[in-house]
Protein backbone atom coordinates (compact mmCIF):
# COMPACT_ATOMS: atom_id res chain seq x y z
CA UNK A 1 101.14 176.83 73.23
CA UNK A 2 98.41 177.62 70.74
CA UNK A 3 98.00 181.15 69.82
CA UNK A 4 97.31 183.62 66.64
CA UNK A 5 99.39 186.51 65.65
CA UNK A 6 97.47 189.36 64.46
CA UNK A 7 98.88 192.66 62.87
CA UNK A 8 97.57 195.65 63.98
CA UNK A 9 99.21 197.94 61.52
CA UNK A 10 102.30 198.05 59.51
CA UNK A 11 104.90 198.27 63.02
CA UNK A 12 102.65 196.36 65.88
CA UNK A 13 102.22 193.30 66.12
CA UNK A 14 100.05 191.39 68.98
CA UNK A 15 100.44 187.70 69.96
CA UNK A 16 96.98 186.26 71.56
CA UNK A 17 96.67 182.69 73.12
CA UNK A 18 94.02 180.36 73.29
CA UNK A 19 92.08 182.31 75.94
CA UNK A 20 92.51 185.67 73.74
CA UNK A 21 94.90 187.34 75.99
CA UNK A 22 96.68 189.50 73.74
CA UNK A 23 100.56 191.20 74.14
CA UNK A 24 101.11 193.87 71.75
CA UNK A 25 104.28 195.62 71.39
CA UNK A 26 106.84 196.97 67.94
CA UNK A 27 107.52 194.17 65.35
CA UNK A 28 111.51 195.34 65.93
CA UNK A 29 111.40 194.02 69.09
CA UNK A 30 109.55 190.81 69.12
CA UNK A 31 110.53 187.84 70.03
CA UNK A 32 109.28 184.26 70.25
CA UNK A 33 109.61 183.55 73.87
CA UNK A 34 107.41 186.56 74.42
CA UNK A 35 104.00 184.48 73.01
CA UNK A 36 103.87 182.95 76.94
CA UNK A 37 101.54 184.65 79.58
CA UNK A 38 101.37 183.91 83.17
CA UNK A 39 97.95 183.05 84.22
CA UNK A 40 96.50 184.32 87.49
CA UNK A 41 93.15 183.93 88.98
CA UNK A 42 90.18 185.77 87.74
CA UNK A 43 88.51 188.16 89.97
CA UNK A 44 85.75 191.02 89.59
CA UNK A 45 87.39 194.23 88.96
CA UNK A 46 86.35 197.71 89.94
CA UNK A 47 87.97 200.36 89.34
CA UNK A 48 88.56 204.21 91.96
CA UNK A 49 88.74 207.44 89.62
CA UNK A 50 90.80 210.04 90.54
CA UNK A 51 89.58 211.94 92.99
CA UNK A 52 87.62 209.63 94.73
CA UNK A 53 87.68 205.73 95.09
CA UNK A 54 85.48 203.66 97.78
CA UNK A 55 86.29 200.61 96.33
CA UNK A 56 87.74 198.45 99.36
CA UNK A 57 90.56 197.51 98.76
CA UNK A 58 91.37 195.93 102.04
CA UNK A 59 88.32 193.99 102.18
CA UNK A 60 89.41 192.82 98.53
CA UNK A 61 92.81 192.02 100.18
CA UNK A 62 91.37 190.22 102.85
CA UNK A 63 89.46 188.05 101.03
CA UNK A 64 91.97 187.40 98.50
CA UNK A 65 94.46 186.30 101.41
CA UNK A 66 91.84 183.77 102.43
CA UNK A 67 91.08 182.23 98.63
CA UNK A 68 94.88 182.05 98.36
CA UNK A 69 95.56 180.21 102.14
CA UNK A 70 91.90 177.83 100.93
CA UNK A 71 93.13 176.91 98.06
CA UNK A 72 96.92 176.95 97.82
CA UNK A 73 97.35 178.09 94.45
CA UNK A 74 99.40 181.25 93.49
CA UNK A 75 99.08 183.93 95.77
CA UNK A 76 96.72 186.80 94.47
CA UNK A 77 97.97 190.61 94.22
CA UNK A 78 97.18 193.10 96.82
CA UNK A 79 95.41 195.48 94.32
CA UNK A 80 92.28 194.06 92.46
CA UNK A 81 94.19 195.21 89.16
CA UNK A 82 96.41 192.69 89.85
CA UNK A 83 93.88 189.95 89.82
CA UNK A 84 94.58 188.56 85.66
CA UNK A 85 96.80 188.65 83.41
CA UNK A 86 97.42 191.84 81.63
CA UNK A 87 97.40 192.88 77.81
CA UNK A 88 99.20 195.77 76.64
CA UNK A 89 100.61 197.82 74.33
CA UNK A 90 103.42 200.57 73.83
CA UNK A 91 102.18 204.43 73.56
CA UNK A 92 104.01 207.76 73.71
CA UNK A 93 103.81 210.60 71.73
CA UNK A 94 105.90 209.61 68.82
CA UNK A 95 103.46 207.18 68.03
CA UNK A 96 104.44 203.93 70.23
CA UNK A 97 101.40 201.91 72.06
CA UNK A 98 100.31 201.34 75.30
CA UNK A 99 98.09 200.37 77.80
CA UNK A 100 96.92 198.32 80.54
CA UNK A 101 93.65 195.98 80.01
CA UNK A 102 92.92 192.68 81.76
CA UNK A 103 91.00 190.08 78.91
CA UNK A 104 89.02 188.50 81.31
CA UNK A 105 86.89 191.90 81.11
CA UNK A 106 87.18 192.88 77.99
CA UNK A 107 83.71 192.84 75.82
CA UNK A 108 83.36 189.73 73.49
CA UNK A 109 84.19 190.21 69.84
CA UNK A 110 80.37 190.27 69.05
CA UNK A 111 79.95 192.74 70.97
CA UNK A 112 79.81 196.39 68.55
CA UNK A 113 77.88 198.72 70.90
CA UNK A 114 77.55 199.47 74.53
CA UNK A 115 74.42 200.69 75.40
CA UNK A 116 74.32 203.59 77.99
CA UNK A 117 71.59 204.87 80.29
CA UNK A 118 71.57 207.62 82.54
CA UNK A 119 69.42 206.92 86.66
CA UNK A 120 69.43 210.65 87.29
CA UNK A 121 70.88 213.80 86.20
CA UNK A 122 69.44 217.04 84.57
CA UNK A 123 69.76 217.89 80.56
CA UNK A 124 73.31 219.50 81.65
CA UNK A 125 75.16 216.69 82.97
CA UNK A 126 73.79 214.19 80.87
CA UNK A 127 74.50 216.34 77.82
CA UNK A 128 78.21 217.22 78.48
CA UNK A 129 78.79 213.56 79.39
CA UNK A 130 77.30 212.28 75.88
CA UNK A 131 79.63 215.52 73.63
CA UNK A 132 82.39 214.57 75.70
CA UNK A 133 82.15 210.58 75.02
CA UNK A 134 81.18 210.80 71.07
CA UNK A 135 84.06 213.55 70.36
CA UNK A 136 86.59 211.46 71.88
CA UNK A 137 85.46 207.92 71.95
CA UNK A 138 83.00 207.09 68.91
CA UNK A 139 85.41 209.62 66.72
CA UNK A 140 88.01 206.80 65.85
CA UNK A 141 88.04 203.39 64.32
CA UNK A 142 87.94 200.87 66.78
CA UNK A 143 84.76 198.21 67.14
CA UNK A 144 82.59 199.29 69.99
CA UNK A 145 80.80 202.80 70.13
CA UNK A 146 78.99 204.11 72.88
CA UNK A 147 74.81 204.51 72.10
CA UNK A 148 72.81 206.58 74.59
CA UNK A 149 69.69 205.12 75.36
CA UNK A 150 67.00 207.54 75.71
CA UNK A 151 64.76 207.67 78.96
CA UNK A 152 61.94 205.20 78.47
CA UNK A 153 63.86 203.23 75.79
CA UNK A 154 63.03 199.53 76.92
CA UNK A 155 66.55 198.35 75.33
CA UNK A 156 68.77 196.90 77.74
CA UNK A 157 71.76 198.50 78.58
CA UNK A 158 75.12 198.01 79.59
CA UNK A 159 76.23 200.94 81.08
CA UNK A 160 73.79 202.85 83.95
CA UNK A 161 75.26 206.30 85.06
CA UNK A 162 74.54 207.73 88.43
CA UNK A 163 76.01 211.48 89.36
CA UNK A 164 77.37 211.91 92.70
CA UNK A 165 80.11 213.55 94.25
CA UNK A 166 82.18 210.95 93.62
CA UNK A 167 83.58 209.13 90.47
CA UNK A 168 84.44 205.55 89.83
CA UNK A 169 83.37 202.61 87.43
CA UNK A 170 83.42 198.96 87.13
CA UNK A 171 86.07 197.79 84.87
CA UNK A 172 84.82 196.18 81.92
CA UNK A 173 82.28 193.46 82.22
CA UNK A 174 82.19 193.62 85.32
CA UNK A 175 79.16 195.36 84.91
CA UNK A 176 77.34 192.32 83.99
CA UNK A 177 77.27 191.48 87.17
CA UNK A 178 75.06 194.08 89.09
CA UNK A 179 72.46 194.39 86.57
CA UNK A 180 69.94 197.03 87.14
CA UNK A 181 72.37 198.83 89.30
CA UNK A 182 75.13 201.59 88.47
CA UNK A 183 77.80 200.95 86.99
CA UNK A 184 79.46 204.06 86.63
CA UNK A 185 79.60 207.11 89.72
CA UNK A 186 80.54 210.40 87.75
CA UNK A 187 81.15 213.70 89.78
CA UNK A 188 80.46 216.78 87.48
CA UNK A 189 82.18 219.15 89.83
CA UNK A 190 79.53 221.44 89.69
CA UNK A 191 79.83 223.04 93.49
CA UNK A 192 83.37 222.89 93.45
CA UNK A 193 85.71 225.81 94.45
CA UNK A 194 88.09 225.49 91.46
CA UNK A 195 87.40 228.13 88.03
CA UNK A 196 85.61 227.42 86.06
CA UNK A 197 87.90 226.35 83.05
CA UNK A 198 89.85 224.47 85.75
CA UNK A 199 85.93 222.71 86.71
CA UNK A 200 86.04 221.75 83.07
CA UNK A 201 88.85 220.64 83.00
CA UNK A 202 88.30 218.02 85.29
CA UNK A 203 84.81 217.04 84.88
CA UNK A 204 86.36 216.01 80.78
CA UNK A 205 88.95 213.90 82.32
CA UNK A 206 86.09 212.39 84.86
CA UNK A 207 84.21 211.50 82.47
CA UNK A 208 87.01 209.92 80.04
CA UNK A 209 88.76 208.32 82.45
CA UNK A 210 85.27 206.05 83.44
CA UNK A 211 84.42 205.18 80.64
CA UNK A 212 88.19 204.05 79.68
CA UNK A 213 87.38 201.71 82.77
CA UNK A 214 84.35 200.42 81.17
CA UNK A 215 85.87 199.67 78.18
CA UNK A 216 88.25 197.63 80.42
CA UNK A 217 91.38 199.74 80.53
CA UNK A 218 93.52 199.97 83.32
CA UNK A 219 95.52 202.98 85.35
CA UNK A 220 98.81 203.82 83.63
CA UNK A 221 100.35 205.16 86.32
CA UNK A 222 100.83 200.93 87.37
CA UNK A 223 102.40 200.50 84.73
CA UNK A 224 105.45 198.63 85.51
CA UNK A 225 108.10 201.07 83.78
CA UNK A 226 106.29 204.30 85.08
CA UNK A 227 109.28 205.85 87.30
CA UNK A 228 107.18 207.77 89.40
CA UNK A 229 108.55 207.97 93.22
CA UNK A 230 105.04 208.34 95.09
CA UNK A 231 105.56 210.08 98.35
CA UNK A 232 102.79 207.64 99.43
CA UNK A 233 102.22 209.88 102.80
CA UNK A 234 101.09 213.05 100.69
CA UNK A 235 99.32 210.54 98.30
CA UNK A 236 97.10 209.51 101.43
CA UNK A 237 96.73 212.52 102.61
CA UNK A 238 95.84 214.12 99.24
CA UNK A 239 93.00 211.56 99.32
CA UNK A 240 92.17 210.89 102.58
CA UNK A 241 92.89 206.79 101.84
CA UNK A 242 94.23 204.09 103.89
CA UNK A 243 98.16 202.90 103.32
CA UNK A 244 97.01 199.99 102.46
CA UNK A 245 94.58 201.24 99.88
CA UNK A 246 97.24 203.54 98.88
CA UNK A 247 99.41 200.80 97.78
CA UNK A 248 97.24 198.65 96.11
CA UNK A 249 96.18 201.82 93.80
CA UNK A 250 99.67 203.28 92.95
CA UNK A 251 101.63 199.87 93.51
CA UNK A 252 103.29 199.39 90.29
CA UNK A 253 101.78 196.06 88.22
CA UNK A 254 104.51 193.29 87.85
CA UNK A 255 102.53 190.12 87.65
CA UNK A 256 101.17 189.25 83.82
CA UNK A 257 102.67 192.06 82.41
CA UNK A 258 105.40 191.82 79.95
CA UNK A 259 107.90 194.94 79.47
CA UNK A 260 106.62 197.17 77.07
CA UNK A 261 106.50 201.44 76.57
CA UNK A 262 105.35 203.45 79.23
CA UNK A 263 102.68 206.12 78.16
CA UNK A 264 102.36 209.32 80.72
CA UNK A 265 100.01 211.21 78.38
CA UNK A 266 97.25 208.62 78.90
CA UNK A 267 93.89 209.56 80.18
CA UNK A 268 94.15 206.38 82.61
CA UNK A 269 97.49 208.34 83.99
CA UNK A 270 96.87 210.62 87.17
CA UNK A 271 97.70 213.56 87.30
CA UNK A 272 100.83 213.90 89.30
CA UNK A 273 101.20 217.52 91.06
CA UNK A 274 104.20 218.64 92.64
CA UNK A 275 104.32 217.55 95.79
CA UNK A 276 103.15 214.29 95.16
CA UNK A 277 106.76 212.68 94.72
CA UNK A 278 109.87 212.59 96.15
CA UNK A 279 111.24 214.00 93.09
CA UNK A 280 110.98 218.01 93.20
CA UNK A 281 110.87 217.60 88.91
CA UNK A 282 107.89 214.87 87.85
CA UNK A 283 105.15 216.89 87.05
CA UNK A 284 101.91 215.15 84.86
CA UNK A 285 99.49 217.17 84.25
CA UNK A 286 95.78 216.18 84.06
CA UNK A 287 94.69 214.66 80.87
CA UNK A 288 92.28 216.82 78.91
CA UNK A 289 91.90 214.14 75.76
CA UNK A 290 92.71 210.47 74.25
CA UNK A 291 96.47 209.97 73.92
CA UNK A 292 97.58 208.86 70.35
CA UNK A 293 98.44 205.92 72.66
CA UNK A 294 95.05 204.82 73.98
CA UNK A 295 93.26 205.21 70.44
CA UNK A 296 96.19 202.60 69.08
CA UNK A 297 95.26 200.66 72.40
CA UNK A 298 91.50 200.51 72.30
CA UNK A 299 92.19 199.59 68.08
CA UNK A 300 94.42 196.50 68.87
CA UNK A 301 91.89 194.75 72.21
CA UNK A 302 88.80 196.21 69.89
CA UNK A 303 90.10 195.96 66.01
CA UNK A 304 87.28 196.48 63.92
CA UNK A 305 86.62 193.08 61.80
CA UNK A 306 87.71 193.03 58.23
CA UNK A 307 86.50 189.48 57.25
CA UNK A 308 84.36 190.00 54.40
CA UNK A 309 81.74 187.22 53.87
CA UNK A 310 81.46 185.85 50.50
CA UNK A 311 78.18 183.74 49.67
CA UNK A 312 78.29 181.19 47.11
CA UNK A 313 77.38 181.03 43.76
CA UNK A 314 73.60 180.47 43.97
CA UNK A 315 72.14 177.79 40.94
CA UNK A 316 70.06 178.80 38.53
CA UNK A 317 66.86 178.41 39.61
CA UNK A 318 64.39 176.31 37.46
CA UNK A 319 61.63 178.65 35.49
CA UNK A 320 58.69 178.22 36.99
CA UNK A 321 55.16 179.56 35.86
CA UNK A 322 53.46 180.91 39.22
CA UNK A 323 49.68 178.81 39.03
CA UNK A 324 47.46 181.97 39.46
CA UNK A 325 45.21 181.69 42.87
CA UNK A 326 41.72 181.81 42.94
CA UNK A 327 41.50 185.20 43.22
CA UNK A 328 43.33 185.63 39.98
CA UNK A 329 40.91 183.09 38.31
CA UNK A 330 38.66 185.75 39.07
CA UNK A 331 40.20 188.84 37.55
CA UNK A 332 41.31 186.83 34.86
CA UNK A 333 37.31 185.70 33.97
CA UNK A 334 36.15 189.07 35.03
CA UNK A 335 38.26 190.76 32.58
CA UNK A 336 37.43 188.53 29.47
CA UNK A 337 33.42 188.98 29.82
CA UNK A 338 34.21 192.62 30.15
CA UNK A 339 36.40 192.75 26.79
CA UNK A 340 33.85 190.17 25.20
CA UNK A 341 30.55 192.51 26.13
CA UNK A 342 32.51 195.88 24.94
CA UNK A 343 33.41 193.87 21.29
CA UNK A 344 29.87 192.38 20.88
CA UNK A 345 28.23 196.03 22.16
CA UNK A 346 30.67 197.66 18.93
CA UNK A 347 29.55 195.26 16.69
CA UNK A 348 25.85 195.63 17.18
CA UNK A 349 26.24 199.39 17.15
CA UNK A 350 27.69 199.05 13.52
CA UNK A 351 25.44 197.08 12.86
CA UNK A 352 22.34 199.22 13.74
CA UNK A 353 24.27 201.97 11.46
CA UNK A 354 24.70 199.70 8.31
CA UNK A 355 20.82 199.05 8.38
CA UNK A 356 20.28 202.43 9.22
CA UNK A 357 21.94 203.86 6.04
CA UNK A 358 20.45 200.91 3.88
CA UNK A 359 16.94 202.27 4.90
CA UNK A 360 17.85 205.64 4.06
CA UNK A 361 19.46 204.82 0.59
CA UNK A 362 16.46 202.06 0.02
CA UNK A 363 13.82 205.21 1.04
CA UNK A 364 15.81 207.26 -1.38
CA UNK A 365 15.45 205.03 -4.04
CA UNK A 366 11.44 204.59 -3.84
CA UNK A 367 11.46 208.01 -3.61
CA UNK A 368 12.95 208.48 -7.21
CA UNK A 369 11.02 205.96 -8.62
CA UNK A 370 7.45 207.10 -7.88
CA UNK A 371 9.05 210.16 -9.54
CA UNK A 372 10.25 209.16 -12.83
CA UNK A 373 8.14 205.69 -12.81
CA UNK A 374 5.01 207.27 -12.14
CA UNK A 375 1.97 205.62 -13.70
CA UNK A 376 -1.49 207.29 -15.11
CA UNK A 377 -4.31 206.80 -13.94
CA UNK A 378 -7.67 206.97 -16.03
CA UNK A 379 -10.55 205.79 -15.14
CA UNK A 380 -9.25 203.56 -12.73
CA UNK A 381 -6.82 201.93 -15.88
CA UNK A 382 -3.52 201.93 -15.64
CA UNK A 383 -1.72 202.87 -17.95
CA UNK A 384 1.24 202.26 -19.40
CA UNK A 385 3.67 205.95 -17.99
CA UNK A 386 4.61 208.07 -21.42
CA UNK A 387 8.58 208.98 -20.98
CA UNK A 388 8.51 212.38 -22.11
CA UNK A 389 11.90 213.49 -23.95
CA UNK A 390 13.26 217.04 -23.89
């Protein structure tokens, strides 16, 4: 099977096959026969939040039953998370990885933004939903940030928020698919009967656990080596589901997924209150940030490239004198007439003062000559001037 190992850091190590479904996991524990992956049939994913999810599932089911009977290939999973094989990595709080992502909608590797736009909302909503997502998303280093698009930006975008009272998202690209439609439901909790630290509370994890969807991750609470016993009659009570759709949301994943750590601090983990289980003693409280866990995760399916492109060495180029253009002719003709008159102009004006002082010392000259040379007149005879001595 053809494949590339990648290191992520210095203790995890991922093993991706041709179609760049990736299983990451400790370098202790790897092992060669861990490089296969099952594949399953590709299907568009959507993905319920936590409170509310009218994704149908049993119309997903149904379908799914009839593709499988059509065709008779390998059955397809009840839940729609179940639909392709699974990437993942370890994550707890000691610093293993985790998570749950499907590669089929994971963004391409070109891919380094995801442009968001907001249908509706008022400065509030959209505000706390942009803090929330650049704090904890675009504050560590993996490849894809989230970019806002402001209203009237022509730019396309990838992400389109609506708020309603509900909250769900498509998983990954499966947004690509309904273009110029929502993408992502968010429910700010705004008229809700809870505090108001507890409203917070749960509009942050809201808002973090969509766009975890979007980026393609998966809930952690299917993860196949969560132990939580569901009371699955309270669970469909609590949110007023069908059993079926019950199951195919809380089911744990099997299919495609290779053993690996099981992370209950994730932000894809719901909150389990007590109640919930038939265990009087699992408690999981509601997420409030990224686990250690997902940032490793979202840095191994999006690792930000480190291939530095080096250009060859250029040749010498040959020196070349640029032929001047016409216009330069010009300049060049326009400037030598101008030097030429402004030499000829200084010569003439020295010139005009070299005569000038000849005349004067010439004048000068005559002057003293009449004066000393002076001849007598007598009679109309010259004579010859007497030189008088003193």
């Amino acid at each position: 099977m053809n494949g590339y190992i990648e290191w992520i850091d210095d203790d995890l190590l991922c093993f991706c096959d041709e179609d760049d479904v990736c299983y990451c996991f400790e370098s202790d524990s790897y092992d060669s026969e861990s490089s296969e992956s099952e594949s399953e049939s590709e299907s568009e994913s959507e993905s319920d939040d936590s409170d509310s999810y009218d994704f149908d599932m049993a119309e997903h089911q149904r379908l799914s039953q009839q593709h499988s009977r059509s065709s008779r290939s390998k059955p397809t999973s009840r839940s729609h998370h179940k639909s392709t094989s699974q990437s993942r990595q370890k994550s707890s709080s000691d610093g293993a990885k985790a998570g749950l992502a499907q590669s089929n909608v994971l963004w391409p590797s070109e891919r380094c933004n995801l442009r968001v736009r907001f249908l509706n909302g008022d400065k509030f909503d959209q505000d706390t939903v942009k803090k929330c997502v650049t704090e904890h998303y675009n504050s560590f280093p993996m490849r894809l940030r989230f970019k806002f698009l402001e209203p009237g930006d022509p730019e396309h975008s990838d992400i389109r928020i609506t708020f309603t009272d509900e909250s769900r998202c498509l998983v990954g690209r499966s947004a690509e698919k309904h273009r110029g439609e929502p993408t992502m439901w968010l429910n700010m909790h705004r008229d809700s009967s809870m505090g108001a630290e507890k409203r917070r509370a749960k509009r942050q994890y809201d808002i973090l656990h969509e766009f975890g969807h979007a980026l393609g991750m998966q809930h952690e609470h299917q993860h196949p080596e969560c132990k939580v016993n569901w009371n699955m009659q309270v669970i469909q009570a609590k949110y007023g589901w069908s059993a079926e759709k019950v199951h195919d949301n809380f089911d744990r994943l099997t299919q495609g997924v290779k053993p690996a750590a099981y992370d209950p601090e994730s932000i894809m983990h719901y909150p389990v209150d007590p109640g919930d289980t038939h265990s009087l003693v699992t408690h999981v409280p509601l997420a409030a940030k990224l686990s250690e866990g997902d940032k490793k995760f979202l840095m191994a399916i999006y690792p930000k490239s480190t291939t530095t492109v080096v250009k060859p060495p250029q040749k010498p180029s040959r020196v070349t004198t640029k032929k001047p253009k016409h216009d330069d002719h010009m300049a060049q003709r326009l400037t030598a007439q101008l030097v030429m008159q402004y030499w000829m102009e200084n010569a003439m004006m020295e010139a005009m003062k070299s005569e000038e002082r000849r005349l004067r010392r010439a004048q000068k000259e005559m002057e003293m000559m009449q004066y000393f040379f002076a001849p007598f007149v007598v009679n109309q005879v010259a004579l010859v001037p007497c030189y008088y001595w003193y």
